[in-house]
C-alpha atoms as a PDB file:
ATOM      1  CA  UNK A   1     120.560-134.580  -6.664  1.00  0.00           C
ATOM      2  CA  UNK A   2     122.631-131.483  -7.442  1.00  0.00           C
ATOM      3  CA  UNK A   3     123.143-130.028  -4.172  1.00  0.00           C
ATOM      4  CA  UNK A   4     125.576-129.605  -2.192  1.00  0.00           C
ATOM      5  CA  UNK A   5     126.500-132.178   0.369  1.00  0.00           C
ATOM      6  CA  UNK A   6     122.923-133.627   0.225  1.00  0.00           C
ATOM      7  CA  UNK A   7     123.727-136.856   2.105  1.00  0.00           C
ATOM      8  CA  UNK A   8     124.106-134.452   5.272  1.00  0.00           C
ATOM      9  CA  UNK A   9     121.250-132.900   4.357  1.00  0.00           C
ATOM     10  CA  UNK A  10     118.881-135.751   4.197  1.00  0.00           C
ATOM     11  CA  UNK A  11     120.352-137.286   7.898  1.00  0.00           C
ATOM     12  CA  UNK A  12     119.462-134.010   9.158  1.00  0.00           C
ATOM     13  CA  UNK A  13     115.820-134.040   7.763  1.00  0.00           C
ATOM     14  CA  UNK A  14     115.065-137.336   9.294  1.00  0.00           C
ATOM     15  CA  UNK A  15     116.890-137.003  12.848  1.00  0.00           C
ATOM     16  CA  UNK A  16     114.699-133.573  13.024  1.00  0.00           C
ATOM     17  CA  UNK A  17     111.504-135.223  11.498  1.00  0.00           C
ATOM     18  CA  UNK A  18     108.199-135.353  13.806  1.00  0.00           C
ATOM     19  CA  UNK A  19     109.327-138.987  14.506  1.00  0.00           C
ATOM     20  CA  UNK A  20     107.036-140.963  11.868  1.00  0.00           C
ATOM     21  CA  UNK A  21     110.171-143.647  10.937  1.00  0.00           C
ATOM     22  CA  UNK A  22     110.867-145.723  13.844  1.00  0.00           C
ATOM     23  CA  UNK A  23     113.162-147.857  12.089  1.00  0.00           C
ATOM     24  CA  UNK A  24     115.786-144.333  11.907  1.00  0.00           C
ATOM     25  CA  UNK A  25     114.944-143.721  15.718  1.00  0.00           C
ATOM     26  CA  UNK A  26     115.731-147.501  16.562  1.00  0.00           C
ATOM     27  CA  UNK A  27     118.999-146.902  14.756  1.00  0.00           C
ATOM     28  CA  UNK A  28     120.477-143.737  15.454  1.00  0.00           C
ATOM     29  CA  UNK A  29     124.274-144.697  15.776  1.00  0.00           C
ATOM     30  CA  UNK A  30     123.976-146.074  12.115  1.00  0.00           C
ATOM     31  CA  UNK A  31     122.568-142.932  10.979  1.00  0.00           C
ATOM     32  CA  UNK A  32     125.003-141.025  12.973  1.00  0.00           C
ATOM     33  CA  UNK A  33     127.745-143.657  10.789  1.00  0.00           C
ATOM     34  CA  UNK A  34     125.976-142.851   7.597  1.00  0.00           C
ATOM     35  CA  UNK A  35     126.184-138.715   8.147  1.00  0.00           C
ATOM     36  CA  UNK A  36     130.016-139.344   8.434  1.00  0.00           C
ATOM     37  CA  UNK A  37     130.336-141.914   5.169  1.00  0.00           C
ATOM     38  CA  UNK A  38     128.016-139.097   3.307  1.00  0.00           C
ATOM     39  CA  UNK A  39     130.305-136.069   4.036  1.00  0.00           C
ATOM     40  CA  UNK A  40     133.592-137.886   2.946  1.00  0.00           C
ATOM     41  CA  UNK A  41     131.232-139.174  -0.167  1.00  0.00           C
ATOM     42  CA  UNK A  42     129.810-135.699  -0.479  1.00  0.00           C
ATOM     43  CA  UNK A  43     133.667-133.857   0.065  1.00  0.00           C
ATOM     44  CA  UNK A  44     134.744-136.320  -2.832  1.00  0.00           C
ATOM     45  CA  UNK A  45     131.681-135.258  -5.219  1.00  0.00           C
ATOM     46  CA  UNK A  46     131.892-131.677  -4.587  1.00  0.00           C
ATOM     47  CA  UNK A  47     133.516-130.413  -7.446  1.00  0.00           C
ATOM     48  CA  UNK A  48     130.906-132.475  -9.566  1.00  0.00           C
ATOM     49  CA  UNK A  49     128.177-131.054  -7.366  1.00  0.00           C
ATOM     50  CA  UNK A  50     129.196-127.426  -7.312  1.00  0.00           C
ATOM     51  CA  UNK A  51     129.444-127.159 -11.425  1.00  0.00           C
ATOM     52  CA  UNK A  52     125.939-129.107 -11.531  1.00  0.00           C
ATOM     53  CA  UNK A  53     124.449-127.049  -8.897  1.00  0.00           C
ATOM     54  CA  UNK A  54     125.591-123.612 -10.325  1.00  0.00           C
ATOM     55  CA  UNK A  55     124.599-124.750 -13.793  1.00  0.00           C
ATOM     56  CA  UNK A  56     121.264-125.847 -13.298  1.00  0.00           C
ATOM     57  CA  UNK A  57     120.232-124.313  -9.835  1.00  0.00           C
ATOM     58  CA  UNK A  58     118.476-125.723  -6.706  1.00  0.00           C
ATOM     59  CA  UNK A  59     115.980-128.855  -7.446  1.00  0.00           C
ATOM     60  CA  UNK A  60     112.210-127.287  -5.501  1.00  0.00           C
ATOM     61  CA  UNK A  61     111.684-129.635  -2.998  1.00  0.00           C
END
């Protein structure tokens, strides 16, 4: 997905979502674990995902 750090993004759509996946509110210290792994993963990508994003624009959602 060409967007800037979209790993964060996605944690923070599901921790803010109306609650329908139990199995990310059962496991909220692994998803607090992933948000960290996916901004050093995202920080690493970023030049990648700055030329892709500026090239080709934000995907509608």
């Amino acid at each position: 997905m060409p967007r800037v750090y979209s790993g964060i993004a996605y944690n923070m759509c599901k921790l803010n979502s109306n609650g329908s996946s139990i199995y990310f509110d059962d496991l909220l210290g692994l998803t607090l674990l992933d948000s960290l792994l996916s901004a050093a993963t995202d920080s690493i990508a970023l030049p990648y995902t700055l030329y892709t994003q500026q090239s080709q624009g934000n995907i509608p959602l």
